[in-house]
Protein backbone atom coordinates (compact mmCIF):
# COMPACT_ATOMS: atom_id res chain seq x y z
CA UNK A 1 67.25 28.39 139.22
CA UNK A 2 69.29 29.89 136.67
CA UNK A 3 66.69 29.54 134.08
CA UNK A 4 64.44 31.75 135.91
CA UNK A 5 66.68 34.71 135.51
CA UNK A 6 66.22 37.47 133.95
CA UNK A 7 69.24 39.28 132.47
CA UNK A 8 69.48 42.81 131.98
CA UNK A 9 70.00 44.06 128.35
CA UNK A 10 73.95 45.47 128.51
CA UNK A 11 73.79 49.83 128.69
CA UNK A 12 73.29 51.29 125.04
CA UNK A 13 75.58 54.07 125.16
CA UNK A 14 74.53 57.61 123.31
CA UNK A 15 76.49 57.99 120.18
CA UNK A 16 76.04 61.80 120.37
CA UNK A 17 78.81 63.31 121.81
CA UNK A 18 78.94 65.29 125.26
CA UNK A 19 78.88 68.76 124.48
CA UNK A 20 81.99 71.32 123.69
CA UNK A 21 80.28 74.77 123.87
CA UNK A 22 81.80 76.97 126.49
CA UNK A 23 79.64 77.98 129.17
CA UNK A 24 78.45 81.15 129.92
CA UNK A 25 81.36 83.76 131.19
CA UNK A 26 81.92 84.27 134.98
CA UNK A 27 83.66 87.90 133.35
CA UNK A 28 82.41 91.19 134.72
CA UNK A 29 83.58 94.09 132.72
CA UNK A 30 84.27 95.84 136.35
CA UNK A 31 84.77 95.42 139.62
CA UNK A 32 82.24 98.11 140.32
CA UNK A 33 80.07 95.83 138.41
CA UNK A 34 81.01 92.43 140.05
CA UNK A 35 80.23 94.21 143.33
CA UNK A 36 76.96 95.70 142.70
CA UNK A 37 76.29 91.87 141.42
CA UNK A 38 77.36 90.52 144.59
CA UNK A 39 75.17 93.08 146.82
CA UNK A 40 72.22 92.11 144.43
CA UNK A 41 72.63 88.78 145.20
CA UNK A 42 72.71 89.40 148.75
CA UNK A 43 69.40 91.47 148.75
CA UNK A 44 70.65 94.13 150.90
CA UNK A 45 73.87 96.51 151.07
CA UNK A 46 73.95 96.77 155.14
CA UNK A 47 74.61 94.10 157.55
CA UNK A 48 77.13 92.00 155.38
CA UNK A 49 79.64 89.50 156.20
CA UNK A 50 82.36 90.02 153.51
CA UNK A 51 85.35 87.27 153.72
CA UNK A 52 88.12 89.14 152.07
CA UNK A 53 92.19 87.28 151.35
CA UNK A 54 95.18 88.42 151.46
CA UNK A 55 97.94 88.35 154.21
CA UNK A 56 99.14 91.66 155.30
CA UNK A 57 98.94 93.46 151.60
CA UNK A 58 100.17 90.35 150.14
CA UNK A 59 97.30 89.21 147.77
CA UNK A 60 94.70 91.41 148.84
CA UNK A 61 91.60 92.06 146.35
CA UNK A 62 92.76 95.96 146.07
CA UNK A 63 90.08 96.51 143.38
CA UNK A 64 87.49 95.21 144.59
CA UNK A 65 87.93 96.65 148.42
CA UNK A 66 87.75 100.24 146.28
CA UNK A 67 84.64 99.11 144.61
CA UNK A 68 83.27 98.34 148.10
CA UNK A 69 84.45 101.08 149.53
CA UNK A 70 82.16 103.31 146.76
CA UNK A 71 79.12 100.94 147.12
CA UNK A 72 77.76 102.34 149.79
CA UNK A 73 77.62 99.38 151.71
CA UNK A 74 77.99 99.63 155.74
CA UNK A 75 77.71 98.16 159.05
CA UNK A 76 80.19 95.58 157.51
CA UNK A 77 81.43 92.65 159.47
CA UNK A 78 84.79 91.90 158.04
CA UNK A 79 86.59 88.77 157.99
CA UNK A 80 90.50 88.98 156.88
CA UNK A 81 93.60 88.13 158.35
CA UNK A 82 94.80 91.58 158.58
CA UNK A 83 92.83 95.08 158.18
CA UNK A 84 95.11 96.45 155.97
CA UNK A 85 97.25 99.51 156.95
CA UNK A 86 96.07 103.11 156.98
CA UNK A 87 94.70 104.45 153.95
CA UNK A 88 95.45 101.32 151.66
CA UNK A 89 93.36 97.68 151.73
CA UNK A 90 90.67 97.53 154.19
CA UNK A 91 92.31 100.31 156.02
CA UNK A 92 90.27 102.15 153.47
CA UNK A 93 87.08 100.75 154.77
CA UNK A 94 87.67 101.35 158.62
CA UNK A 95 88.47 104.75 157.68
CA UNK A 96 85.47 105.39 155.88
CA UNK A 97 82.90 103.72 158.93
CA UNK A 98 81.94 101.00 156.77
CA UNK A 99 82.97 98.20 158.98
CA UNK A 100 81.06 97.34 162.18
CA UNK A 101 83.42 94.26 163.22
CA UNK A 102 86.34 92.94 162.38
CA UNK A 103 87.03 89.29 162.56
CA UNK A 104 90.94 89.29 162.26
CA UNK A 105 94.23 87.37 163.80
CA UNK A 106 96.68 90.48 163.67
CA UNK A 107 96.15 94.32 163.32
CA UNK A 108 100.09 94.99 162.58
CA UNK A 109 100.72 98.60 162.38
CA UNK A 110 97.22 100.14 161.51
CA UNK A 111 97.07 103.03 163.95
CA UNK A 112 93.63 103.83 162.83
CA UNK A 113 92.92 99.97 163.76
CA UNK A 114 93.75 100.14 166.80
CA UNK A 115 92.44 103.59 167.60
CA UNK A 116 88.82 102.67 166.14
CA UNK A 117 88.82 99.54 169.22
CA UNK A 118 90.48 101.05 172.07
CA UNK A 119 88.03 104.36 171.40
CA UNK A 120 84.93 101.81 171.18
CA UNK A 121 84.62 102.71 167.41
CA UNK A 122 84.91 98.87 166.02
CA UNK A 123 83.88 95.49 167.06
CA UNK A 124 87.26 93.68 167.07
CA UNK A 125 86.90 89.15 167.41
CA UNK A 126 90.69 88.51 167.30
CA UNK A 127 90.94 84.95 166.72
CA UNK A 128 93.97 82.76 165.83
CA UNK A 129 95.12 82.97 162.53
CA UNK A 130 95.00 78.92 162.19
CA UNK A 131 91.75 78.94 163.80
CA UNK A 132 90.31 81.51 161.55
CA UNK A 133 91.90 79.61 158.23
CA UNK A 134 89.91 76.40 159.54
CA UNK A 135 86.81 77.92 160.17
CA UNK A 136 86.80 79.58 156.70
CA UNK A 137 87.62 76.47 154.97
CA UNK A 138 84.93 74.83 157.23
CA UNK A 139 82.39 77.24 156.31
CA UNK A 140 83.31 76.93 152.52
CA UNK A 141 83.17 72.74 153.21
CA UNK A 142 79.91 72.96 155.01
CA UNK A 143 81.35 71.90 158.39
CA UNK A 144 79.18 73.97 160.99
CA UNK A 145 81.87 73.44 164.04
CA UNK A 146 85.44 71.39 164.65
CA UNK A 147 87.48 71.21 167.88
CA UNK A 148 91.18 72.32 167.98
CA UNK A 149 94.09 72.20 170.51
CA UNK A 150 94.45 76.23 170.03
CA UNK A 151 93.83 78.47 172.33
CA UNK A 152 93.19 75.83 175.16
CA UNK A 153 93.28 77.75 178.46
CA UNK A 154 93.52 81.40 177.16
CA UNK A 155 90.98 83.91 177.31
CA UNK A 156 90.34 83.36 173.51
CA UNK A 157 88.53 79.41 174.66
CA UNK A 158 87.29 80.94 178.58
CA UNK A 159 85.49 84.04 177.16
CA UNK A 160 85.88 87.59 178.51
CA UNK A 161 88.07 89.30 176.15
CA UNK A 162 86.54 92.74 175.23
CA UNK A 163 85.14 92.54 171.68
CA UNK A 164 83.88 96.65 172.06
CA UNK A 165 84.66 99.16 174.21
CA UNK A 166 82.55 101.45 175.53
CA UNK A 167 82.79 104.76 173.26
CA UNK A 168 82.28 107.20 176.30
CA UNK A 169 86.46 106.85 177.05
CA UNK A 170 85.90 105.26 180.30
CA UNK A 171 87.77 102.29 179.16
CA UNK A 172 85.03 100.16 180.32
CA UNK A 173 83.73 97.19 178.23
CA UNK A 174 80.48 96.81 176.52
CA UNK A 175 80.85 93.67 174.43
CA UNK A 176 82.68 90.41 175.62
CA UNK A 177 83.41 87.36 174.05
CA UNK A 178 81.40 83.82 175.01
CA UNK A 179 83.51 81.00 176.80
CA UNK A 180 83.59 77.95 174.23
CA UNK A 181 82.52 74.52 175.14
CA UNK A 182 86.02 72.42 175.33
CA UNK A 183 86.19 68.94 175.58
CA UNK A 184 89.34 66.67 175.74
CA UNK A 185 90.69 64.02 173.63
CA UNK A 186 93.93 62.10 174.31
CA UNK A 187 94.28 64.03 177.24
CA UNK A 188 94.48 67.32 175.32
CA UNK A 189 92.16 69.71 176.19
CA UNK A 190 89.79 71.11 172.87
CA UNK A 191 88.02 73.88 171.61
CA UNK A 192 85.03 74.28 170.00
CA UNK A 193 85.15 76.46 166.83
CA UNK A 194 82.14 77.67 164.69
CA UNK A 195 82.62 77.58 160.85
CA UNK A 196 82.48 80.99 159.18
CA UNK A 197 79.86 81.50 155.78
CA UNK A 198 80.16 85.01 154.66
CA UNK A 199 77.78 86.78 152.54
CA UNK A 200 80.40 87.87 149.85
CA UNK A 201 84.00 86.72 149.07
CA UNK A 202 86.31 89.23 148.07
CA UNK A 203 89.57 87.44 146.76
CA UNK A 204 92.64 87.74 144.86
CA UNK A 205 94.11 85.81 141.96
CA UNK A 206 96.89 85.74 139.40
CA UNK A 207 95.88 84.44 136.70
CA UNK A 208 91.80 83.82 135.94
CA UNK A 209 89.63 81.81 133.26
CA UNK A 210 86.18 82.89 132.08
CA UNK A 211 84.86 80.26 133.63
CA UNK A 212 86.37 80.80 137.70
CA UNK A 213 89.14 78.79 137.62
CA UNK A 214 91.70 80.50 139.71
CA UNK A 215 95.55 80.39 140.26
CA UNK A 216 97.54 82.29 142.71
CA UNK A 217 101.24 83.10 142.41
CA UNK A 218 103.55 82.72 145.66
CA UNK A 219 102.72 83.42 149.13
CA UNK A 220 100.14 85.72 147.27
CA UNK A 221 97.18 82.53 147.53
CA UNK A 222 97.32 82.59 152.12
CA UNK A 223 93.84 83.35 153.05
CA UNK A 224 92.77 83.38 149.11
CA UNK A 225 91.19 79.81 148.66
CA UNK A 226 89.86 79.51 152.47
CA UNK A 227 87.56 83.02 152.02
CA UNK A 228 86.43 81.94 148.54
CA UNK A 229 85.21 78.60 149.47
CA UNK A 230 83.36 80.36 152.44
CA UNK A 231 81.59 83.00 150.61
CA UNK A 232 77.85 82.58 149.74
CA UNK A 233 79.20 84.73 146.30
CA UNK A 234 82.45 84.72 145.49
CA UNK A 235 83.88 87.73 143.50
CA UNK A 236 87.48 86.70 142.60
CA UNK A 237 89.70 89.71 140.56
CA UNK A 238 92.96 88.73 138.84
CA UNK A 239 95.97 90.30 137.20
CA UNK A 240 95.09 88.30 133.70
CA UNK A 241 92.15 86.73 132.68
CA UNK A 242 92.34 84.29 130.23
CA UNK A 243 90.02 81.95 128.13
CA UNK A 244 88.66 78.41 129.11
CA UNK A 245 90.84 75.82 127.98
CA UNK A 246 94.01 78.14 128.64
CA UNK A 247 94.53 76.84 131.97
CA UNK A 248 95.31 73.11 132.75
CA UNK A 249 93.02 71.26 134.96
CA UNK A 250 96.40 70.10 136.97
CA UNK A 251 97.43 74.28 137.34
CA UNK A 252 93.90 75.22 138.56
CA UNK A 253 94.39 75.77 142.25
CA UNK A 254 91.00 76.53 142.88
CA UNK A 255 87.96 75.13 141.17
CA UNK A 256 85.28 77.75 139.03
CA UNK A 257 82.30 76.04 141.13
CA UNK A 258 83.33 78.02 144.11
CA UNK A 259 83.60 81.43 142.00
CA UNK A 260 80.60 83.41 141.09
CA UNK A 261 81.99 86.09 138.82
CA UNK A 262 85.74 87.39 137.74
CA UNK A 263 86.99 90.66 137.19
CA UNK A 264 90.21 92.04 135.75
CA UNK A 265 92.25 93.66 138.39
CA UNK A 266 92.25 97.86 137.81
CA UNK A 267 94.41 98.48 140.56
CA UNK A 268 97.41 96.47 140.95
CA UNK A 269 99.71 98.71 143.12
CA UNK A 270 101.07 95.46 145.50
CA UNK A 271 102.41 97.41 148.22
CA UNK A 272 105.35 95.96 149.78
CA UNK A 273 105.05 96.55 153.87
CA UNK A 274 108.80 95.32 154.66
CA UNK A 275 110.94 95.38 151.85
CA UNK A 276 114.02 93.54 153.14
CA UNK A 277 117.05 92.84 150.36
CA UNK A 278 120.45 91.84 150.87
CA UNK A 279 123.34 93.21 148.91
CA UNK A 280 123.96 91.25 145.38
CA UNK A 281 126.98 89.39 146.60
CA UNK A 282 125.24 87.65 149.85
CA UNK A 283 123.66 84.32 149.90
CA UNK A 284 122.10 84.56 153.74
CA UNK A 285 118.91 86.05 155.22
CA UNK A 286 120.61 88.60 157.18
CA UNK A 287 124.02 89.81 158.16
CA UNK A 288 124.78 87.93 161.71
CA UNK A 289 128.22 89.83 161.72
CA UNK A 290 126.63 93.19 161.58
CA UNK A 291 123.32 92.89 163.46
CA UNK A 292 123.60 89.78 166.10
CA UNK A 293 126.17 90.98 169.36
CA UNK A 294 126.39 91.00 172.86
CA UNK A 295 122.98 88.90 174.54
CA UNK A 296 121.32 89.16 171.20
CA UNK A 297 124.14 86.92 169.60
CA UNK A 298 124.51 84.64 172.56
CA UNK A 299 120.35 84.33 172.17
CA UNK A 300 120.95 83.35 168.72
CA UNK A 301 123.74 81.28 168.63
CA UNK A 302 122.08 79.04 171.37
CA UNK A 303 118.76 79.03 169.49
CA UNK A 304 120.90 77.18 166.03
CA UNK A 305 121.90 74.59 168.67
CA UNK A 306 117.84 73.50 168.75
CA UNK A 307 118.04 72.48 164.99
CA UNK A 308 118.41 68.99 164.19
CA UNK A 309 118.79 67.55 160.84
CA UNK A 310 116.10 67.17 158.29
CA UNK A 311 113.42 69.63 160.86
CA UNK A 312 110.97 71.39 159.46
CA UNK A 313 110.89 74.52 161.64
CA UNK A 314 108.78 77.56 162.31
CA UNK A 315 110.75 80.84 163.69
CA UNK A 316 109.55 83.98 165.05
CA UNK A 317 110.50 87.39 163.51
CA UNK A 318 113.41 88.93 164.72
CA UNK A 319 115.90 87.01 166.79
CA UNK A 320 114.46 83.47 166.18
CA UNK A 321 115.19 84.38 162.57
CA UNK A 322 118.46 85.02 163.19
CA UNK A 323 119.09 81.65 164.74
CA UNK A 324 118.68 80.38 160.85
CA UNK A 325 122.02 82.01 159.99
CA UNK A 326 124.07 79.71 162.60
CA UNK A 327 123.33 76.44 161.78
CA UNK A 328 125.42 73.69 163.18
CA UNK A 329 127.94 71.77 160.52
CA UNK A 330 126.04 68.73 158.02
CA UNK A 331 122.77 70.39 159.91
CA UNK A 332 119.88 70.97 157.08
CA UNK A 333 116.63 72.23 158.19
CA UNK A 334 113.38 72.96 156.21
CA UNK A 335 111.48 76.69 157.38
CA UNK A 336 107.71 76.77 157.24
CA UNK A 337 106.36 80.43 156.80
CA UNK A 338 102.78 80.42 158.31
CA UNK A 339 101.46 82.24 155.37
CA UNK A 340 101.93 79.36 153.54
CA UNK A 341 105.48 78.41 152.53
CA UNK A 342 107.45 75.64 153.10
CA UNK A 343 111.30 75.98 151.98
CA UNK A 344 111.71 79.89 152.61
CA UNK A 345 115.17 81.34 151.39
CA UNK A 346 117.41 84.19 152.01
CA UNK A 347 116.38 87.78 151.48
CA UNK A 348 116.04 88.65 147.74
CA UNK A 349 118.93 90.88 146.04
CA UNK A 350 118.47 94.27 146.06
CA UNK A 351 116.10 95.39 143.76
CA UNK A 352 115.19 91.86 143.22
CA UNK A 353 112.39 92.08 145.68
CA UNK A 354 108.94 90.64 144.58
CA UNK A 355 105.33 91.34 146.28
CA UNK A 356 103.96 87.76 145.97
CA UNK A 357 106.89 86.38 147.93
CA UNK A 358 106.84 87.30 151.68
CA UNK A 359 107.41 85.57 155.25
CA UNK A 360 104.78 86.13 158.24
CA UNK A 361 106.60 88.76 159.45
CA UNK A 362 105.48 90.74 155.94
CA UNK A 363 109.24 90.57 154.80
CA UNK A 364 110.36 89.62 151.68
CA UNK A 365 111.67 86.29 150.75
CA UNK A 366 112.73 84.09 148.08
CA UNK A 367 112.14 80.32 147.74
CA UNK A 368 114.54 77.69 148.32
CA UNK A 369 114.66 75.06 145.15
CA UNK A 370 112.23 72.17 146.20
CA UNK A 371 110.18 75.40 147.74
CA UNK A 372 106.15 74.91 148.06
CA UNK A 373 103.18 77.34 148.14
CA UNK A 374 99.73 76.15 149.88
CA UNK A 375 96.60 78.23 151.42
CA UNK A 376 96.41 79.37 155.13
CA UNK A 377 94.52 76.24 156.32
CA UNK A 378 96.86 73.31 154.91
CA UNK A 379 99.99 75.48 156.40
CA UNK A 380 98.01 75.66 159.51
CA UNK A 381 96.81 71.96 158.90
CA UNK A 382 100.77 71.21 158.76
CA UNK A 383 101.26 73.05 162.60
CA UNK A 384 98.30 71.31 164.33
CA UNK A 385 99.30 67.64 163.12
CA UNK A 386 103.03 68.60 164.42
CA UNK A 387 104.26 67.92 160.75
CA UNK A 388 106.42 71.40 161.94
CA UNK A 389 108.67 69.58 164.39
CA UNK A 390 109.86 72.51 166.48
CA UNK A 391 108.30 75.92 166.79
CA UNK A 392 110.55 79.58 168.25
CA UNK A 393 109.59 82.80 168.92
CA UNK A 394 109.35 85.50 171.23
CA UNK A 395 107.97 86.25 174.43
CA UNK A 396 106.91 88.71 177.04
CA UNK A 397 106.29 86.52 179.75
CA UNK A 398 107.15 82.88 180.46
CA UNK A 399 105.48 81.63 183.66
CA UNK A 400 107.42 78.33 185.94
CA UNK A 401 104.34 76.36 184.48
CA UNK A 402 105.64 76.72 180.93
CA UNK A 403 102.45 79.32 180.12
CA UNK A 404 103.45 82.11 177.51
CA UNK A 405 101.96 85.33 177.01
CA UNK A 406 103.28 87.10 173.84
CA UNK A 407 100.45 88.96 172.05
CA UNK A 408 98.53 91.45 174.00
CA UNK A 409 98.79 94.48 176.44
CA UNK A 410 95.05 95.22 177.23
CA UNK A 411 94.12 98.61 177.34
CA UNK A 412 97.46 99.63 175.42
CA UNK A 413 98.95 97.49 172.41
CA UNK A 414 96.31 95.33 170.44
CA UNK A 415 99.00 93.64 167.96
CA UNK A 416 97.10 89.88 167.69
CA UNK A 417 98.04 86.57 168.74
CA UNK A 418 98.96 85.82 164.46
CA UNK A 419 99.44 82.26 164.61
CA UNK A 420 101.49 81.92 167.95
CA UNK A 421 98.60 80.16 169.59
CA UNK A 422 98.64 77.86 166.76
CA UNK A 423 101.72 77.23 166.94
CA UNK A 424 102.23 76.55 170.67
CA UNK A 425 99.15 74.73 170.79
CA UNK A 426 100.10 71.97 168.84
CA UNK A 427 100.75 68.62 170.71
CA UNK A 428 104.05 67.18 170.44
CA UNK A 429 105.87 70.15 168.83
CA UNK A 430 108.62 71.05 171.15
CA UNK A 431 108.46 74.71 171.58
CA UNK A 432 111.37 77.03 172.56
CA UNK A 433 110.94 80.88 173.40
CA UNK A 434 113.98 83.35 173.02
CA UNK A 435 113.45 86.72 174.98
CA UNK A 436 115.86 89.05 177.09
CA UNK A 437 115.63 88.03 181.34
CA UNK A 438 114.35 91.41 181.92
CA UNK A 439 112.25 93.71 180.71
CA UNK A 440 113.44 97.23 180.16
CA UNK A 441 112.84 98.70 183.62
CA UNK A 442 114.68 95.75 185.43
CA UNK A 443 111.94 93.75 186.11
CA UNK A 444 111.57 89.82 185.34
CA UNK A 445 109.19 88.18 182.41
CA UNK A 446 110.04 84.96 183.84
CA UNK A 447 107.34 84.51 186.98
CA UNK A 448 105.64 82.27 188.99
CA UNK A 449 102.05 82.97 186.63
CA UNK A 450 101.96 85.37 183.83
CA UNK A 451 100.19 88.61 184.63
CA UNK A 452 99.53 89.35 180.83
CA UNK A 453 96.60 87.40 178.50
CA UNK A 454 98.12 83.37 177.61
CA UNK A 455 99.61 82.64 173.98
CA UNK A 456 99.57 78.77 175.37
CA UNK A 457 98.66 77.50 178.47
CA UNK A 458 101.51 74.79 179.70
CA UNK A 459 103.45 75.16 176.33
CA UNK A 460 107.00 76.27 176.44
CA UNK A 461 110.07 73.39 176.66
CA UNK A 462 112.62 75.66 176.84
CA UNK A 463 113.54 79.49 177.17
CA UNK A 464 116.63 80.84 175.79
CA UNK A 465 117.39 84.15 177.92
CA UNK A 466 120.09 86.45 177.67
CA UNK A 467 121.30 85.52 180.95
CA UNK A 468 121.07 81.50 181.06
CA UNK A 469 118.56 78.64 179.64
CA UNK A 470 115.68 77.14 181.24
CA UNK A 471 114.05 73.94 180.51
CA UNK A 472 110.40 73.69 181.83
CA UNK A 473 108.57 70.53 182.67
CA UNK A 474 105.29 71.30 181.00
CA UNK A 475 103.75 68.23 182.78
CA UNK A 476 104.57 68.50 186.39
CA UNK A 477 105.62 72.40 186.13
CA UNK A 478 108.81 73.96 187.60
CA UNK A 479 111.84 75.40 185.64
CA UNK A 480 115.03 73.40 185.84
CA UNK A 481 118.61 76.62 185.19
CA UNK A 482 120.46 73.81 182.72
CA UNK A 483 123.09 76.74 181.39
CA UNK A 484 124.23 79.76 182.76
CA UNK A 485 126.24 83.04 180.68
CA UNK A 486 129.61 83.22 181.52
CA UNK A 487 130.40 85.78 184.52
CA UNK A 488 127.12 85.05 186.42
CA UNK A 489 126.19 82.79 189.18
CA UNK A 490 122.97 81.26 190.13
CA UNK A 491 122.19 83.53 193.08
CA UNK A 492 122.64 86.15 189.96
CA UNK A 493 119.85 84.48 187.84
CA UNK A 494 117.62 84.09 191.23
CA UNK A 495 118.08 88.11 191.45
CA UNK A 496 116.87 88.29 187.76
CA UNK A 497 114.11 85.65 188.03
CA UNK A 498 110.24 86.43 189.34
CA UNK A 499 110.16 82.84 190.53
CA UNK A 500 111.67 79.73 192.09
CA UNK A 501 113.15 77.54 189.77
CA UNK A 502 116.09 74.26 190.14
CA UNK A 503 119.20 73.80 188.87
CA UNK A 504 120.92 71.06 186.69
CA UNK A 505 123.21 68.67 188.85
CA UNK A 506 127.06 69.35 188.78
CA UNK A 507 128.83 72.01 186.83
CA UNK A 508 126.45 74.36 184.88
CA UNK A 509 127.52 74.38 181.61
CA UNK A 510 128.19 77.96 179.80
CA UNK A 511 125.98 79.16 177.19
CA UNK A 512 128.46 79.95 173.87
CA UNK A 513 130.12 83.24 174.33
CA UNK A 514 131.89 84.34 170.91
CA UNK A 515 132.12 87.78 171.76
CA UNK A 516 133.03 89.95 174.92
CA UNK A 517 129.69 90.62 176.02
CA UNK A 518 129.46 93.28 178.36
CA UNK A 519 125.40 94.11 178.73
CA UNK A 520 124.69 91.00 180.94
């Protein structure tokens, strides 16, 4: 049998060696250039879907959103994180009534933002910001649709939310969102989420090669990779551009195959939204002593007592912040910034503060040592798995179920869910909400069902109150009073409380008063 065989001959390999000429240059020798490029490859200036990084003005493509905004391109749908604040990043662009739609998590403080959508001037699809991460890097891995745990039961997954208003003032709506298809798995309700391919990428880089190999600096790469990989043509400008060769394959954080042309960046301004410093001789994030008192403090100082050792954590801005400061004794924790840092530090020194180095809140931040960067979809990747082991923020409303509403008004403040839906969404993580008992005219924010659109549908474990703590039972439903502030009784918290709710057998133990409080 053997004999009949017929061996192959063993693979003559080609002496000549593989070739070492550089390829031709990705370099434009402007943005103005790179965009009229882009708009050529497109085969039309109107109509475009243009994917553009950044978080906040953290890493946003400034030069080329100037070139774009001379280009005379329109009827733009948008997609970014953010829309940039008035007069400055794409703020530029919904001033000048270039952009039909914006596809966005947050709108932050742009006035003219928020105008343009209550008016009926702008399309507005606010989507989670770990949603909108995925479905960029989806587009950009040619995944047409995934399911995710965010957003389950809110009006983002049932449909209905007002995409336009009507531009007659009537307040009426002319364009809704579509209901997704859900589907469970494990017995967690899903949501079906459509990738995102844009027409043009608009992103923002550090340091460049001629050939598209890109590498971001900080908290500066966010939404950076995701919109590049998504874009049909990516345009990518950076603060230096350097030869091939002169960047390591191991430093590239984004391959050249995904970039279609470079530019070096003309405007490099790197606006700083919240510049927050500390004074030379601190080493914390804040000044408890001086800022955290009366319910605030007793907020916070409960909050630290969530913290076990070795978490990696997630906190809200403002007073979950605060709760970093009081850590218990031999208690280390890790904090995960959602724009895409893991080991966030203290406050830089005054004058020390640095652009590319920012927290979700848009404040700035230094690293801790041991301190990693990533994109918007591997942070977001990192939230969804329940890698971040405990999750608190804020809230307006906390319903008996354990629903939260946090993000929306309608009709008066459009702010954006961020990446609180995420973050309550994810299965496992124990979540914990810190909010004063009442709002400012007297009434309750803890009810029976929340009256305001749902952050997270049956999501809360726990809510940390001025007045006393609450543990919900996210399964069955019902609120259980487990600690009370000193010089109140439960017939007091009943008074303060829009719903029926148990208490904790035997003596109710005292949340930690440190101070004479006197605004209960």
């Amino acid at each position: 049998m053997l004999s009949r065989l017929r061996f192959l001959s063993p693979l003559r390999l080609s002496s000549r060696p593989l070739s070492t000429t550089s390829s031709p240059s990705k370099v434009c020798p402007s943005p103005a250039a790179a965009i009229s490029a882009a708009l050529s490859a497109a085969g039309r200036t109107d109509g475009l879907t243009f994917c553009v990084g950044g978080f906040g003005l953290c890493g946003i493509p400034e030069s080329l959103i100037d070139a774009v905004s001379k280009s005379g391109a329109g009827e733009i749908t948008a997609v970014s994180n953010n829309a940039g604040v008035d007069g400055f990043g794409l703020g530029v662009l919904l001033e000048s009534g270039q952009v039909k739609r914006m596809v966005s998590s947050y709108v932050g403080e742009n006035k003219t933002f928020e105008r343009m959508y209550l008016s009926g001037d702008l399309e507005v699809e606010l989507t989670p910001q770990g949603t909108l991460a995925e479905r960029l890097r989806a587009g950009g891995a040619g995944v047409p649709a995934f399911y995710t745990p965010t957003a389950a039961g809110t009006v983002i997954a049932e449909g209905g939310f007002p995409i336009k208003y009507k531009a007659d003032g009537s307040g009426e709506v002319e364009i809704e969102s579509e209901p997704r298809e859900t589907r469970t798995f494990s017995g967690v309700p899903h949501v079906l989420e459509s990738a995102i391919v844009g027409d043009v990428s608009l992103v923002k880089a550090w340091k460049a090669d001629t050939r598209g190999n890109l590498v971001f600096r900080g908290t500066a790469r966010n939404f950076n990779p995701d919109c590049a990989r998504a874009g049909r043509h990516c345009v990518a400008e950076a603060e230096e551009v350097v030869e091939a060769g002169e960047i390591h394959p191991d430093d590239v954080h984004l391959p050249g195959i995904f970039v279609h042309s470079v530019v070096k960046a003309t405007h490099n301004e790197k606006r700083i939204e919240q510049r927050t410093e500390r004074p030379a001789a601190s080493d914390s994030g804040g000044a408890p002593s001086a800022v955290v008192k009366g319910g605030r403090g007793r907020i916070v100082r409960r909050a630290a007592k969530e913290f076990k050792d070795g978490m990696y954590v997630n906190l809200g801005i403002g007073i979950p912040t605060l709760a970093s400061n009081f850590l218990p004794p031999g208690v280390r924790i890790e904090l995960q910034s959602e724009n895409g840092l893991m080991g966030m530090g203290p406050f830089p020194e005054e004058g020390k503060a640095d652009a590319d180095w920012i927290n979700a809140g848009k404040q700035t931040v230094t690293p801790v040592p041991g301190a990693s960067t990533f994109s918007s979809s591997d942070s977001f990747g990192m939230i969804r798995s329940c890698k971040v082991g405990l999750t608190i923020l804020g809230g307006m409303q906390v319903s008996s179920a354990g629903d939260l509403a946090n993000w929306i008004i309608p009709g008066k403040m459009v702010k954006g869910m961020g990446g609180a839906m995420d973050l309550v969404g994810a299965p496992g993580s124990r979540v914990v909400v810190t909010m004063e008992h009442c709002a400012k005219d007297g009434s309750p924010k803890i009810l029976e069902g929340c009256t305001l659109p749902l952050t997270g549908k049956g999501v809360v474990d726990l809510v940390i109150t001025d007045k006393c703590v609450f543990e919900c039972d996210k399964v069955k439903g019902g609120l259980t009073l487990i600690e009370i502030a000193k010089g109140l009784t439960v017939e007091d918290i009943r008074d303060a409380t829009g719903c029926d709710f148990q208490v904790v057998e035997g003596e109710i133990p005292l949340m930690d008063d440190e101070e004479d409080d006197d605004d209960l």
